[in-house]
C-alpha atoms as a PDB file:
ATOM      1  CA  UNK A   1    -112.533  27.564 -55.413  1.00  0.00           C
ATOM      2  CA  UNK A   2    -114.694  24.745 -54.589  1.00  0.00           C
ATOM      3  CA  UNK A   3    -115.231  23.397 -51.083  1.00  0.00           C
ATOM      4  CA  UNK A   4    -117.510  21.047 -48.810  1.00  0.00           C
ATOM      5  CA  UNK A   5    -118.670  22.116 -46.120  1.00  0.00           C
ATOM      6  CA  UNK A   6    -118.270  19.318 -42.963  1.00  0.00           C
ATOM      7  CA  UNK A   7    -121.558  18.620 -43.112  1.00  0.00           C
ATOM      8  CA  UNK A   8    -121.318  17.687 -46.724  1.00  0.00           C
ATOM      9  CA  UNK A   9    -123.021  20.550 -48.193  1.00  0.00           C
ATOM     10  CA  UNK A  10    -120.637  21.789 -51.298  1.00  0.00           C
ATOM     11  CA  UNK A  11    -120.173  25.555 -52.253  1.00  0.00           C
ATOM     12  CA  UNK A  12    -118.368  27.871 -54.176  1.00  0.00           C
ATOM     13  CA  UNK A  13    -117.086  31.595 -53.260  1.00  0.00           C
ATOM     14  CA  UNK A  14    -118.911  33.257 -56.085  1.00  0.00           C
ATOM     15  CA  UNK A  15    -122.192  31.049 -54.526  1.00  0.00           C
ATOM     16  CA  UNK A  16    -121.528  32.907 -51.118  1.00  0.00           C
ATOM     17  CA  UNK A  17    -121.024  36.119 -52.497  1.00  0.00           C
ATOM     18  CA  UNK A  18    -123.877  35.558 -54.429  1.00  0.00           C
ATOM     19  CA  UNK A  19    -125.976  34.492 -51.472  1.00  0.00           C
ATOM     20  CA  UNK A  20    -124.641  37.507 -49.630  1.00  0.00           C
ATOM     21  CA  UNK A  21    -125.456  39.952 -52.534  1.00  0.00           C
ATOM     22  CA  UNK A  22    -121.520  41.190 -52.323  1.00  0.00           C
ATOM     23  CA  UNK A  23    -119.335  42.257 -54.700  1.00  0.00           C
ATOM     24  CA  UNK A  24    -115.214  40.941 -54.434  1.00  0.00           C
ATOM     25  CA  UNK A  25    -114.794  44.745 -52.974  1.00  0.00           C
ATOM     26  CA  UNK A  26    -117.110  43.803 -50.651  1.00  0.00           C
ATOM     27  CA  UNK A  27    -116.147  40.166 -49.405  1.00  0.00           C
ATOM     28  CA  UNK A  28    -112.705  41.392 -49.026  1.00  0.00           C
ATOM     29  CA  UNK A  29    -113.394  44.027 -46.660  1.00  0.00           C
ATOM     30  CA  UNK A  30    -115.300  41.356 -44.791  1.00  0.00           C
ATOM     31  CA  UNK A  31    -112.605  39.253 -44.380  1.00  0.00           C
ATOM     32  CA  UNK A  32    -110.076  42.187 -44.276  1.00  0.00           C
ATOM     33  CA  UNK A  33    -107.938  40.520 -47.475  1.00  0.00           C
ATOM     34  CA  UNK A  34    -107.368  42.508 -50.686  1.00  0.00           C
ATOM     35  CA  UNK A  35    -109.709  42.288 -53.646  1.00  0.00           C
ATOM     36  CA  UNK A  36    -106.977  40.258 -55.454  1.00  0.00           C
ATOM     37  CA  UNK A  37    -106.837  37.986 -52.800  1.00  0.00           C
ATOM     38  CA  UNK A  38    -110.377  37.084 -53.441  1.00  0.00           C
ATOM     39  CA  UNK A  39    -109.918  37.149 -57.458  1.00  0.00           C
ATOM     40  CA  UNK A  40    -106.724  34.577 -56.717  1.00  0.00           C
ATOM     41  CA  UNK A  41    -108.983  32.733 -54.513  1.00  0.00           C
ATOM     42  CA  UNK A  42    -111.909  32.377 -57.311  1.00  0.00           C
ATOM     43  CA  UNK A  43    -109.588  32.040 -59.918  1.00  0.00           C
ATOM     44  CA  UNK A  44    -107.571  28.834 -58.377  1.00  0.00           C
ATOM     45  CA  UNK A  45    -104.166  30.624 -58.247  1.00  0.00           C
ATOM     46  CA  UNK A  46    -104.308  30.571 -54.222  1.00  0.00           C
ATOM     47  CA  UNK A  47    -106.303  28.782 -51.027  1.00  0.00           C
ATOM     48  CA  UNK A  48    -107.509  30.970 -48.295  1.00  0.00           C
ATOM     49  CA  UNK A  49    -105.838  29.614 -45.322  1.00  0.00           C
ATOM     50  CA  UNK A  50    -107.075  27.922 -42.607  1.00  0.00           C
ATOM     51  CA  UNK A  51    -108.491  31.217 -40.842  1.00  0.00           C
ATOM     52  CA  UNK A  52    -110.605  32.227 -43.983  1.00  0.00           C
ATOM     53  CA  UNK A  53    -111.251  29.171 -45.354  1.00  0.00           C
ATOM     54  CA  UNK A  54    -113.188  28.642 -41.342  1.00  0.00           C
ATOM     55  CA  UNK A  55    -115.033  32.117 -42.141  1.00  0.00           C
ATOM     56  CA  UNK A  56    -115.995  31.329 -45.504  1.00  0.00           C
ATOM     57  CA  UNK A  57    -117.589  28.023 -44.364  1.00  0.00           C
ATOM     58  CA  UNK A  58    -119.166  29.524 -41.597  1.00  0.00           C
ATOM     59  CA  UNK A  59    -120.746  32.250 -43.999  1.00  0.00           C
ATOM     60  CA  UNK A  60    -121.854  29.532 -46.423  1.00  0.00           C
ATOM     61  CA  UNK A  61    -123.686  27.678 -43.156  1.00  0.00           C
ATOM     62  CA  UNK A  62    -124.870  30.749 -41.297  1.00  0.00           C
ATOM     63  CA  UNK A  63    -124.580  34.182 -42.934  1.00  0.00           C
ATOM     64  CA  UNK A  64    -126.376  36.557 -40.538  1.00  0.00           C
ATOM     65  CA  UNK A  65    -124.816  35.424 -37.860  1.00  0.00           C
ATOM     66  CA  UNK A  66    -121.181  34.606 -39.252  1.00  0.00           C
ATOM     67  CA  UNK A  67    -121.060  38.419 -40.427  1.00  0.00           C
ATOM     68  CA  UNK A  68    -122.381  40.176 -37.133  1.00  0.00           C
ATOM     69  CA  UNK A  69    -119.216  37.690 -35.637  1.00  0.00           C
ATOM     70  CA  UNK A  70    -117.077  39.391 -37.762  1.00  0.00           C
ATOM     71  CA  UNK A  71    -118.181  42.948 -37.372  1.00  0.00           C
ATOM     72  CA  UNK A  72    -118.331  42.390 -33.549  1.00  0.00           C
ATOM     73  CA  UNK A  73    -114.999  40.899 -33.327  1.00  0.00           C
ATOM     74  CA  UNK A  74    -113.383  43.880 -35.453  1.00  0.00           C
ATOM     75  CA  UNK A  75    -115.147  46.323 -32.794  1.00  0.00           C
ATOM     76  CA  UNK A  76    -113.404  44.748 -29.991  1.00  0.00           C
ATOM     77  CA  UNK A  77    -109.950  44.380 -31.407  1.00  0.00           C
ATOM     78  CA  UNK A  78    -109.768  47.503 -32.906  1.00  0.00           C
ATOM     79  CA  UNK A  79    -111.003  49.809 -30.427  1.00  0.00           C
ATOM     80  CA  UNK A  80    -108.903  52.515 -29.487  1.00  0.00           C
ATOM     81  CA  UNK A  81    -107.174  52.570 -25.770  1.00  0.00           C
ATOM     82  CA  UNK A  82    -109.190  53.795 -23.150  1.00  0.00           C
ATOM     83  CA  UNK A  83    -107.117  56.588 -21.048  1.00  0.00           C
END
């Protein structure tokens, strides 16, 4: 899977999970997608849709920050009921 960034900046999703020092296991529970998804995705047999194609180019531009979005986000969605 290559990409370009909108700012021009080009990228790969082996590059990012490089840069993030994660495995496939470990980009996938990111992104909550299976591990094949991300195989399919490296491999060319599928596109991330829009949703995770917007993470994966915010990760590529801003790492730290994209992944303590994510993690925060998960915490409020999935929190259980107050009663």
């Amino acid at each position: 899977m290559k990409n370009v960034l909108r700012g021009g900046a080009p990228f790969t999703l082996p590059q990012i999970r490089k840069q993030l020092g994660m495995s496939q296991d470990g980009l996938a529970t990111l992104l909550e997608v299976s591990t094949d998804t991300i195989q399919a995705w490296e491999n060319g047999r599928k596109k991330p849709s829009s949703t995770s194609r917007l993470l994966l180019e915010m990760l590529a531009a801003d790492q730290k920050n994209t992944i303590r979005l994510i993690k925060k986000s998960a915490g409020f969605f999935f929190q259980p009921n107050p009663k």
